[in-house]
Protein backbone atom coordinates (compact mmCIF):
# COMPACT_ATOMS: atom_id res chain seq x y z
CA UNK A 1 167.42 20.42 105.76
CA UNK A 2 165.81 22.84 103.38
CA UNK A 3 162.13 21.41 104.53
CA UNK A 4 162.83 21.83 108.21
CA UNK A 5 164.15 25.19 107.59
CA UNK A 6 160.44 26.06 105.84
CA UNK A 7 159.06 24.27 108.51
CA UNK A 8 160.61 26.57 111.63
CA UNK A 9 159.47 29.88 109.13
CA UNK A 10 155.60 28.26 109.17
CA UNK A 11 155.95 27.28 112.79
CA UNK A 12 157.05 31.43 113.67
CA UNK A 13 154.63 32.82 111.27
CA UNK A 14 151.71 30.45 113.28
CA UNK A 15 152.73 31.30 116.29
CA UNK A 16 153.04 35.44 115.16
CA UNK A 17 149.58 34.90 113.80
CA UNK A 18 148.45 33.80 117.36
CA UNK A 19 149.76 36.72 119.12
CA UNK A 20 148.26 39.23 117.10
CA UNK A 21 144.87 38.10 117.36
CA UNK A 22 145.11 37.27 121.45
CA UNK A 23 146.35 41.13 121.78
CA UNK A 24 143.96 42.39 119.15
CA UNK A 25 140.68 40.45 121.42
CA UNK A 26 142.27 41.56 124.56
CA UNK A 27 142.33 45.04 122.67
CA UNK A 28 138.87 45.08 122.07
CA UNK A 29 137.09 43.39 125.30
CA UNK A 30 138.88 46.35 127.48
CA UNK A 31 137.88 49.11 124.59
CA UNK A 32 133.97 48.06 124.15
CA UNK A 33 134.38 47.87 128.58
CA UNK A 34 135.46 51.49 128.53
CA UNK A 35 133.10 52.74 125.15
CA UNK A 36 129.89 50.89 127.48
CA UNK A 37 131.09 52.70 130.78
CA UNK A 38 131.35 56.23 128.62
CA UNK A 39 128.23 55.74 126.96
CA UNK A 40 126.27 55.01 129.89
CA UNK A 41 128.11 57.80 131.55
CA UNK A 42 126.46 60.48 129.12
CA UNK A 43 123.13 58.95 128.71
CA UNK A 44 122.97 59.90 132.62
CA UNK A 45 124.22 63.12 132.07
CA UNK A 46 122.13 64.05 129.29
CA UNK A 47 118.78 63.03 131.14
CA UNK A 48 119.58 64.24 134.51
CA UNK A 49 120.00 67.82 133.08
CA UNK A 50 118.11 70.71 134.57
CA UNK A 51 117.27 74.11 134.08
CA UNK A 52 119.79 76.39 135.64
CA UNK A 53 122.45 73.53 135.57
CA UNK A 54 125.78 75.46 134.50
CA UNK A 55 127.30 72.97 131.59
CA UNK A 56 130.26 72.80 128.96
CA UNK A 57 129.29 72.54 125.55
CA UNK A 58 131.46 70.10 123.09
CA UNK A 59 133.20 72.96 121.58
CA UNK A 60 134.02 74.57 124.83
CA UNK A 61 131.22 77.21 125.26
CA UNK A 62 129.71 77.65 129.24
CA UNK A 63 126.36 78.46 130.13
CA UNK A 64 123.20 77.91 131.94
CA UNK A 65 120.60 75.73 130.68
CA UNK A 66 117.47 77.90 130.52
CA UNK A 67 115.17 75.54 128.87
CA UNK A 68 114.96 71.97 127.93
CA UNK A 69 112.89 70.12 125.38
CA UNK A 70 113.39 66.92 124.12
CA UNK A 71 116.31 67.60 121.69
CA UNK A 72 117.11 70.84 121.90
CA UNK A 73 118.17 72.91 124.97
CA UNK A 74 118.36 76.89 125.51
CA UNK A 75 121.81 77.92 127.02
CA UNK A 76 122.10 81.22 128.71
CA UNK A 77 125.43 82.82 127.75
CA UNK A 78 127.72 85.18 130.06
CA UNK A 79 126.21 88.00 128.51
CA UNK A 80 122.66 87.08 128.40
CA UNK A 81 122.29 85.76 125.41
CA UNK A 82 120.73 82.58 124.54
CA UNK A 83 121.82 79.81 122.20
CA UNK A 84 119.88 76.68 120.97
CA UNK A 85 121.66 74.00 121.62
CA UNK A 86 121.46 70.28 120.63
CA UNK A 87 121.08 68.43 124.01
CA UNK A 88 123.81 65.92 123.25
CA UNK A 89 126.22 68.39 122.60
CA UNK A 90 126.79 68.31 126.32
CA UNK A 91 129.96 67.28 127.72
CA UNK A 92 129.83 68.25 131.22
CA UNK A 93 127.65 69.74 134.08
CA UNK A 94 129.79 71.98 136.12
CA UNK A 95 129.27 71.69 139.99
CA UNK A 96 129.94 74.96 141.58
């Protein structure tokens, strides 16, 4: 009786086991789906900017790209200003 009762306990745990690693794959298959789609989303965005593009920094700032080079980009503030920018740090071109 005692051995059949350890035997049910192994049997659960097994079966436990099982589950957690089916939801953890399914987990990550739809995550690395959705990280691919998001990463090719901003490679696009960052090479398909353009001067005079109006575009949301990461940390929430707006402006006009005013100049590009290959890593850096020149972002015409509200009030004239301009602000080097890393060209990565772009989240979003705004379409007016």
């Amino acid at each position: 009786m005692a051995f059949n009762m350890w035997q049910n306990i192994l049997y659960t745990s097994i079966a436990i086991i099982i589950i957690i690693i089916v939801t953890l794959g399914i987990f990550y298959l739809v995550n690395m789906k959705n990280l691919k789609a998001q990463k090719a989303h901003f490679k696009d965005l960052h090479q398909n900017l353009k001067v005079g593009d109006r575009v949301l920094v990461l940390n929430g700032i707006y402006g006009e790209v005013a100049k590009i080079s290959d890593e850096i980009i020149d972002l015409r503030l509200k009030s004239g200003q301009l602000m080097e920018v890393s060209r990565y740090s772009i989240s979003k071109i705004i379409k007016d």
